[in-house]
PDB file of N, CA and C in Angstrom:
ATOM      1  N   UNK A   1      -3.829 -14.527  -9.602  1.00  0.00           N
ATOM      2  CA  UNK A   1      -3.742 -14.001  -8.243  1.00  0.00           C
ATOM      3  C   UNK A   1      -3.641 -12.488  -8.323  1.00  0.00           C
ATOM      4  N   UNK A   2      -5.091 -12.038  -7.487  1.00  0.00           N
ATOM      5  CA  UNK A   2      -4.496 -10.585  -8.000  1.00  0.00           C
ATOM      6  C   UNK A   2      -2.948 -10.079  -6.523  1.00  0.00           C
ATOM      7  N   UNK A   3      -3.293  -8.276  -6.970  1.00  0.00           N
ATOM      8  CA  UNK A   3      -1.725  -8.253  -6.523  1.00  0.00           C
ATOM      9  C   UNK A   3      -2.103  -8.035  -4.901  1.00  0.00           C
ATOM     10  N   UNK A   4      -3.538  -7.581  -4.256  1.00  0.00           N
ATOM     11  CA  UNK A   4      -3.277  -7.968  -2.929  1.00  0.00           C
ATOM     12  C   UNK A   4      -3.246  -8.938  -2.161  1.00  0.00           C
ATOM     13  N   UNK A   5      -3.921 -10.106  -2.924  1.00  0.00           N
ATOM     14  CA  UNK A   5      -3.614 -11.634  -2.242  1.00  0.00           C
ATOM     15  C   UNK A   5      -2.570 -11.990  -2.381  1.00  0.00           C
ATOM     16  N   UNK A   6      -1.743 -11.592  -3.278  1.00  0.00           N
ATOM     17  CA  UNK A   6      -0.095 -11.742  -3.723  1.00  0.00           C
ATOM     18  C   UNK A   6       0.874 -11.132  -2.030  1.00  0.00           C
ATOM     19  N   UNK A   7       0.231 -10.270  -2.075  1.00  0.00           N
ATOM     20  CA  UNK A   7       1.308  -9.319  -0.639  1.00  0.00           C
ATOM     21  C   UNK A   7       1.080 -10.174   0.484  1.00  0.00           C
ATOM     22  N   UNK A   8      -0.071 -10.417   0.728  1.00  0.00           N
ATOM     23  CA  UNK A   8      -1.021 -11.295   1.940  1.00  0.00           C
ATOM     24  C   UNK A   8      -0.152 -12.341   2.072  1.00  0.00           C
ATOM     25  N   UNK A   9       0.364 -13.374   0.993  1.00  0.00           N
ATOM     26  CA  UNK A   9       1.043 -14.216   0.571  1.00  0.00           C
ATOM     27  C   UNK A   9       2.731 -14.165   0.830  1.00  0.00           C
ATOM     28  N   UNK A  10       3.001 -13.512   0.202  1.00  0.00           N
ATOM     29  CA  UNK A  10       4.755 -12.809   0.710  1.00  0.00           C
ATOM     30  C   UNK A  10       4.750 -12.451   1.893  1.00  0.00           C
ATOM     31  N   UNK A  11       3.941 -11.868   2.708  1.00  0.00           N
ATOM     32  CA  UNK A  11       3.919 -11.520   4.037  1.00  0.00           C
ATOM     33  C   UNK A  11       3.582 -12.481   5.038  1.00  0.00           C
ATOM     34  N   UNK A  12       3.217 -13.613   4.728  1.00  0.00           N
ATOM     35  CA  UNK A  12       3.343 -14.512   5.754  1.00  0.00           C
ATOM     36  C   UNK A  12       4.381 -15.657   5.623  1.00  0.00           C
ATOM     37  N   UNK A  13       5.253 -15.710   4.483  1.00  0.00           N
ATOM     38  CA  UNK A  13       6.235 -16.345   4.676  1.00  0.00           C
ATOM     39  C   UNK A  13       8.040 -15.923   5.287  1.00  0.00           C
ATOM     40  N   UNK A  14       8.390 -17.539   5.523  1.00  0.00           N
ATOM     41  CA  UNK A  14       9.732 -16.922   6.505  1.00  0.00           C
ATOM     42  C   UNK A  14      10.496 -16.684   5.440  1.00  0.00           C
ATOM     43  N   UNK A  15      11.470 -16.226   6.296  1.00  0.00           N
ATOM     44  CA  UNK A  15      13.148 -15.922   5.461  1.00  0.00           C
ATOM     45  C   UNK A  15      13.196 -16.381   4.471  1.00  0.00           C
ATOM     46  N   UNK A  16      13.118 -18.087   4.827  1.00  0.00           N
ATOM     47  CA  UNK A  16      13.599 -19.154   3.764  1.00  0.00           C
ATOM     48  C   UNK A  16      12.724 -19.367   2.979  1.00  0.00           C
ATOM     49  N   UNK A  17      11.163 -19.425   3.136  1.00  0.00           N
ATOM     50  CA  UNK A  17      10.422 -19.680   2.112  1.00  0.00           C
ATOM     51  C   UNK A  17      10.511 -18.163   1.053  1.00  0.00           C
ATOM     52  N   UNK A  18      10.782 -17.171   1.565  1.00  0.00           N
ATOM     53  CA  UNK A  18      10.630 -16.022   1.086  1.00  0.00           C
ATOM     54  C   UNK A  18      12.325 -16.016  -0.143  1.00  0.00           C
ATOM     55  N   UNK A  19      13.242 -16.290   0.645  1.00  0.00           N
ATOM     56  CA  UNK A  19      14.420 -16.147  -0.411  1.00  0.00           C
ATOM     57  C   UNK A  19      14.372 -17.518  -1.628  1.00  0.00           C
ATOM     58  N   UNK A  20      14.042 -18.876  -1.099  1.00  0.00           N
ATOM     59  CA  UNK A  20      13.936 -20.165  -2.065  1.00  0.00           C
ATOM     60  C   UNK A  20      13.019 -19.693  -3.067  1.00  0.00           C
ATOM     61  N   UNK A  21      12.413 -18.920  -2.933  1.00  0.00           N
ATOM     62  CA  UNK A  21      11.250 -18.476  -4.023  1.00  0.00           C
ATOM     63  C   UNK A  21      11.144 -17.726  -5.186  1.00  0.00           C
ATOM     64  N   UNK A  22      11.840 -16.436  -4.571  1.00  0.00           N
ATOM     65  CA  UNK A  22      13.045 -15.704  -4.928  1.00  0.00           C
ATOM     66  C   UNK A  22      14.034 -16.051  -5.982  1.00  0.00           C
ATOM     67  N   UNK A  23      14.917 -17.142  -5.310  1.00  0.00           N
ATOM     68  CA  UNK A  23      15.754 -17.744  -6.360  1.00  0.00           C
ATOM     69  C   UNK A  23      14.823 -18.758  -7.265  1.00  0.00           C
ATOM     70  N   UNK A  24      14.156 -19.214  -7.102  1.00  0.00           N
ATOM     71  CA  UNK A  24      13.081 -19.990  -8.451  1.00  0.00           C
ATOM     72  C   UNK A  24      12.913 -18.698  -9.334  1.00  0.00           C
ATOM     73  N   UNK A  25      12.408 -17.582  -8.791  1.00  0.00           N
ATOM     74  CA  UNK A  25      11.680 -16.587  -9.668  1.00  0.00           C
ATOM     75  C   UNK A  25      12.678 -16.307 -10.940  1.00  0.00           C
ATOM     76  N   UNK A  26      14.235 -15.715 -10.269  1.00  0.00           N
ATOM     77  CA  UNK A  26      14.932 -15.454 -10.796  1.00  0.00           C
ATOM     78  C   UNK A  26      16.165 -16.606 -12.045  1.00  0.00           C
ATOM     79  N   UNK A  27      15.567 -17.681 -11.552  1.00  0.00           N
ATOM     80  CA  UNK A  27      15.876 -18.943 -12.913  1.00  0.00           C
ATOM     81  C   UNK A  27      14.790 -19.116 -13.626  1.00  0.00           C
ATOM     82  N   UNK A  28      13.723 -18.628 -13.432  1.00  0.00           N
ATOM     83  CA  UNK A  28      12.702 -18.691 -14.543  1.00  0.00           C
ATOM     84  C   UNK A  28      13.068 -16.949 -15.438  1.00  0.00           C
ATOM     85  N   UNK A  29      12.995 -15.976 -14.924  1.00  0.00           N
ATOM     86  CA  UNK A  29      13.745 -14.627 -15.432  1.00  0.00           C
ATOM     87  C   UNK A  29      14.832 -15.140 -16.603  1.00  0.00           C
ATOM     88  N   UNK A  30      15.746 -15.574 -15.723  1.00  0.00           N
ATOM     89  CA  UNK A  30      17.282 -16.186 -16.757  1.00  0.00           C
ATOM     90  C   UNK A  30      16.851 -16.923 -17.765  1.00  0.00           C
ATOM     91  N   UNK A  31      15.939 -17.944 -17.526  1.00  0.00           N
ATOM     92  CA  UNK A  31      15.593 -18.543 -18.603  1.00  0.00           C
ATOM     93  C   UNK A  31      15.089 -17.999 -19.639  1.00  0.00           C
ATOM     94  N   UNK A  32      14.262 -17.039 -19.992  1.00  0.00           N
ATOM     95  CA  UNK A  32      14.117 -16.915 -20.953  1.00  0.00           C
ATOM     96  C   UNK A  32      12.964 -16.890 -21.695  1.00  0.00           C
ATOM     97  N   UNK A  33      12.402 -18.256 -21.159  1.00  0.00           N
ATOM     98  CA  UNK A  33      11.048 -18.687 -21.217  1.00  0.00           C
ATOM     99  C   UNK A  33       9.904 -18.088 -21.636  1.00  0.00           C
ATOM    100  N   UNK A  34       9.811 -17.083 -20.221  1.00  0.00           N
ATOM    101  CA  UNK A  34       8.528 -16.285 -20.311  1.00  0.00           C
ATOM    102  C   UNK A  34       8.385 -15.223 -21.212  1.00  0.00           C
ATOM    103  N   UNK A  35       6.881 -15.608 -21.453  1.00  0.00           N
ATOM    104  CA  UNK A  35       6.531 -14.405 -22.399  1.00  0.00           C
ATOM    105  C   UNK A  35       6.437 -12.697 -21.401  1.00  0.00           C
ATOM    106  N   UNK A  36       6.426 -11.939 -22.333  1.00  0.00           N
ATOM    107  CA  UNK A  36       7.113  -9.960 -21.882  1.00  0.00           C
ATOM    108  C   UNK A  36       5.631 -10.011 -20.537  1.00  0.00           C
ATOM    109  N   UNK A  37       4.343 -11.064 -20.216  1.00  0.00           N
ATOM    110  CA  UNK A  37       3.726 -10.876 -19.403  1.00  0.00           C
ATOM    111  C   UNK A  37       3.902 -11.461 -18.133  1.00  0.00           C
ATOM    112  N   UNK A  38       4.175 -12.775 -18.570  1.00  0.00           N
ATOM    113  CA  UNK A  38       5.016 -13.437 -17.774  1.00  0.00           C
ATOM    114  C   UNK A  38       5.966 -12.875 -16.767  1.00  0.00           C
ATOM    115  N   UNK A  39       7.238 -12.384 -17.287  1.00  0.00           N
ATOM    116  CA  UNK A  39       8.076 -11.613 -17.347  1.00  0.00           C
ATOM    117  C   UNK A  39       7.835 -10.393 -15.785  1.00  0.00           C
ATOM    118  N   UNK A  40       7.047  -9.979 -16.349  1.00  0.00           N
ATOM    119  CA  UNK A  40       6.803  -8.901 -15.528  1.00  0.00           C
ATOM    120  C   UNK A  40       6.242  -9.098 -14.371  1.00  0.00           C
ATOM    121  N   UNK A  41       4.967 -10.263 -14.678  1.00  0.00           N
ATOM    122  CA  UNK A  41       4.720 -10.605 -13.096  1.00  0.00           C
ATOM    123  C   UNK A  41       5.702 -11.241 -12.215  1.00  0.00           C
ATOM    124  N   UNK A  42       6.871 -12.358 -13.083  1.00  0.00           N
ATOM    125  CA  UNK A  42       7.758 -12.582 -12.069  1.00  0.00           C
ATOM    126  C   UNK A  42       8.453 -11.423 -11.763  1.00  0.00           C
ATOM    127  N   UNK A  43       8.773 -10.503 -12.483  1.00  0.00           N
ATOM    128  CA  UNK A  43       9.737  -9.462 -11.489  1.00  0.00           C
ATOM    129  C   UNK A  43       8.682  -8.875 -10.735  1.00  0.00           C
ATOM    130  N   UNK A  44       7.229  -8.529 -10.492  1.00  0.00           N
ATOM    131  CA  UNK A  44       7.041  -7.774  -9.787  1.00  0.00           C
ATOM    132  C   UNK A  44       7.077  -8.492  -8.139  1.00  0.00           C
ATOM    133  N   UNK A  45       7.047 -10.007  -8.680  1.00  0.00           N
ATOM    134  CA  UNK A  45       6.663 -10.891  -7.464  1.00  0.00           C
ATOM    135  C   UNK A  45       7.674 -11.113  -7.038  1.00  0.00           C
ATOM    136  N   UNK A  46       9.232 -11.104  -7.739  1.00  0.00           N
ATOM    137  CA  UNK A  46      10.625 -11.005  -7.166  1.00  0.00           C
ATOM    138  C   UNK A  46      11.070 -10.107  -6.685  1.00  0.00           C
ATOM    139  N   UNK A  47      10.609  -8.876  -6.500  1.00  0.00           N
ATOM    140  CA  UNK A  47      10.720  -7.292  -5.902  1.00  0.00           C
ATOM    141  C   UNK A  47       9.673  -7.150  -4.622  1.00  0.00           C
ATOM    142  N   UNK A  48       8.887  -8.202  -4.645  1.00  0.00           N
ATOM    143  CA  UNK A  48       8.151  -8.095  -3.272  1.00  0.00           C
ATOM    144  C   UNK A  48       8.567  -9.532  -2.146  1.00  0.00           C
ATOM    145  N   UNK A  49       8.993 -10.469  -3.060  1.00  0.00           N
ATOM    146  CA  UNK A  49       9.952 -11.630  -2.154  1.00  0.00           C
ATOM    147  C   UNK A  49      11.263 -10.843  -1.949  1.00  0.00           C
ATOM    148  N   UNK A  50      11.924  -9.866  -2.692  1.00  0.00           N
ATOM    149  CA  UNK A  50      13.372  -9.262  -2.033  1.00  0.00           C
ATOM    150  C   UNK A  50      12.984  -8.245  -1.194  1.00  0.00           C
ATOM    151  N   UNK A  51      12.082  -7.360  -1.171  1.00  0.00           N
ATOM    152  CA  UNK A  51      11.691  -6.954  -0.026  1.00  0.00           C
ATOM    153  C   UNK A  51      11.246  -7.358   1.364  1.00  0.00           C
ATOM    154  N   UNK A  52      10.327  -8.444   1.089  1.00  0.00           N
ATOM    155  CA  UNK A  52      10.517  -9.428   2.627  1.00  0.00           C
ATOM    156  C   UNK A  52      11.717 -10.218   3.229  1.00  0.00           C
ATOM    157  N   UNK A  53      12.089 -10.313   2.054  1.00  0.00           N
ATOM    158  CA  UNK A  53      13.736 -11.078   2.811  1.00  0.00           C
ATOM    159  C   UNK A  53      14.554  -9.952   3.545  1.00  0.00           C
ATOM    160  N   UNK A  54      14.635  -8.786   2.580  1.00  0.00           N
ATOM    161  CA  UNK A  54      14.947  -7.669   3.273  1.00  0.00           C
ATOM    162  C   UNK A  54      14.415  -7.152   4.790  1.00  0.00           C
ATOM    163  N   UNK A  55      13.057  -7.059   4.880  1.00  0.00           N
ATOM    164  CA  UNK A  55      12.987  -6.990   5.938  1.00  0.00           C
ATOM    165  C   UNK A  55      12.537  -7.951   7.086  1.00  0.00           C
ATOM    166  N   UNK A  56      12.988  -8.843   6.504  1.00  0.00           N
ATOM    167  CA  UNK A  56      13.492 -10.066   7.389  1.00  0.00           C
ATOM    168  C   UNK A  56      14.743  -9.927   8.247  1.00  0.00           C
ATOM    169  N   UNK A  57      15.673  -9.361   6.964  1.00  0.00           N
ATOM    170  CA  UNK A  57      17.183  -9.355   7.644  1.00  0.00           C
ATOM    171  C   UNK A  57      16.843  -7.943   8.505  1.00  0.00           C
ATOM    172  N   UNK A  58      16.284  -6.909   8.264  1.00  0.00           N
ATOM    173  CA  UNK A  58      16.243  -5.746   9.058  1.00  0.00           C
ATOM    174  C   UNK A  58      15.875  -5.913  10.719  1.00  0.00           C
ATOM    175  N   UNK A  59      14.838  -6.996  10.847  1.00  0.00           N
ATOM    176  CA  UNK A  59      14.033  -7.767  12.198  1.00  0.00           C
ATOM    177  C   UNK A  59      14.930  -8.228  12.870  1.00  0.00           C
ATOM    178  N   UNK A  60      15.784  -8.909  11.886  1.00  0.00           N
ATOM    179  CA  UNK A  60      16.660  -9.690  12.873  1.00  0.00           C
ATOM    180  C   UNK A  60      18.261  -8.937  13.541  1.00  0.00           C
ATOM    181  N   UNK A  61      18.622  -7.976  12.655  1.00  0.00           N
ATOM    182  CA  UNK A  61      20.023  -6.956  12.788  1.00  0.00           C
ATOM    183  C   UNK A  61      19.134  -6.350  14.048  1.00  0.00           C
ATOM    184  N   UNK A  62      18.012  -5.512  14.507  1.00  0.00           N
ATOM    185  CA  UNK A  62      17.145  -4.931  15.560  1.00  0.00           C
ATOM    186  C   UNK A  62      17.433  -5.605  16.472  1.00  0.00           C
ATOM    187  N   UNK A  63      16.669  -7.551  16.573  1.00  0.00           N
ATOM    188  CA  UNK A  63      16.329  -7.894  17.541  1.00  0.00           C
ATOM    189  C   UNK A  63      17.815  -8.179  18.386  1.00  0.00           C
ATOM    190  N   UNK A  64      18.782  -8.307  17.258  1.00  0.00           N
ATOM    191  CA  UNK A  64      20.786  -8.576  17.681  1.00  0.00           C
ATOM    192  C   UNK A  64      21.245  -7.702  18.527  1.00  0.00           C
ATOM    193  N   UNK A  65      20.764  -6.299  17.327  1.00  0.00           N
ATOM    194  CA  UNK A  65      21.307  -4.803  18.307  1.00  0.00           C
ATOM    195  C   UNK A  65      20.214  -4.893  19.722  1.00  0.00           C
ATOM    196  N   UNK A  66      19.476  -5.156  19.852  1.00  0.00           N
ATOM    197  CA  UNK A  66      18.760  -4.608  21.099  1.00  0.00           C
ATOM    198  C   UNK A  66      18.915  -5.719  22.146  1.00  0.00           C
ATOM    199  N   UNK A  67      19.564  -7.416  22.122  1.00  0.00           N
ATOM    200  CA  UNK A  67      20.139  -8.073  22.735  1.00  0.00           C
ATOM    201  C   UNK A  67      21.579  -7.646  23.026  1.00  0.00           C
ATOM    202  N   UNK A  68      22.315  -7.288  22.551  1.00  0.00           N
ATOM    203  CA  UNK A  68      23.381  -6.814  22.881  1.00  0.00           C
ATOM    204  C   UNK A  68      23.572  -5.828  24.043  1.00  0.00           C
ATOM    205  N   UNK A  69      22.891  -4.974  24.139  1.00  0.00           N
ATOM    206  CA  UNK A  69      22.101  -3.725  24.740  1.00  0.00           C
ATOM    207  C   UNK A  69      23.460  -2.507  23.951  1.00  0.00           C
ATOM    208  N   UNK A  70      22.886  -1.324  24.574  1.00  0.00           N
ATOM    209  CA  UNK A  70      23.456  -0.116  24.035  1.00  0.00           C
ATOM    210  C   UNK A  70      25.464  -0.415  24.415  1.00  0.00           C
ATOM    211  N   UNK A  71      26.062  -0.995  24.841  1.00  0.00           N
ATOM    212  CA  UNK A  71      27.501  -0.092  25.225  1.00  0.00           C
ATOM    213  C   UNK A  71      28.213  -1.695  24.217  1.00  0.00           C
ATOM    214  N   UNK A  72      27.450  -2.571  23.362  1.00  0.00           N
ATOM    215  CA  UNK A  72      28.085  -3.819  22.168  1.00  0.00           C
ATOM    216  C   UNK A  72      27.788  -3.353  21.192  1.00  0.00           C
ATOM    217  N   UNK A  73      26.852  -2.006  20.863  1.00  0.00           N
ATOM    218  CA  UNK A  73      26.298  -1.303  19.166  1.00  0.00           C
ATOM    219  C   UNK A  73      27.659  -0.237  19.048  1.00  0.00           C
TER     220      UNK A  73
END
């Protein structure tokens, strides 16, 4: 997979598919397993699933603050 069908990919999943994925990535990391190529594509693909989760949580702290309105921030 190259790396822009990879983003295309992370970017259309939710929260949850985005963090469950995440944590797979990072028990295959722990493990050990992978070879130094391996390796690297899971972290690069675990640095772009923690960034969507990230701004997952950023979407949702916005859509909170701006339900609240200005005089509950």
């Amino acid at each position: 997979m190259n790396t822009e069908a990879a983003n295309t990919d992370i970017a259309q999943l939710s929260y949850e598919q985005a963090r469950e994925e995440l944590v797979a990535v990072v028990a295959q990391l722990e493990a050990g397993a992978a070879t130094l190529e391996q390796s690297l594509a899971l972290w690069e693909r675990g640095e772009s699933l923690a960034a969507r989760c990230e701004a997952w949580l950023q979407g949702a702290t916005a859509r909170l603050d701006a339900a609240r309105g200005p005089e509950e921030q």
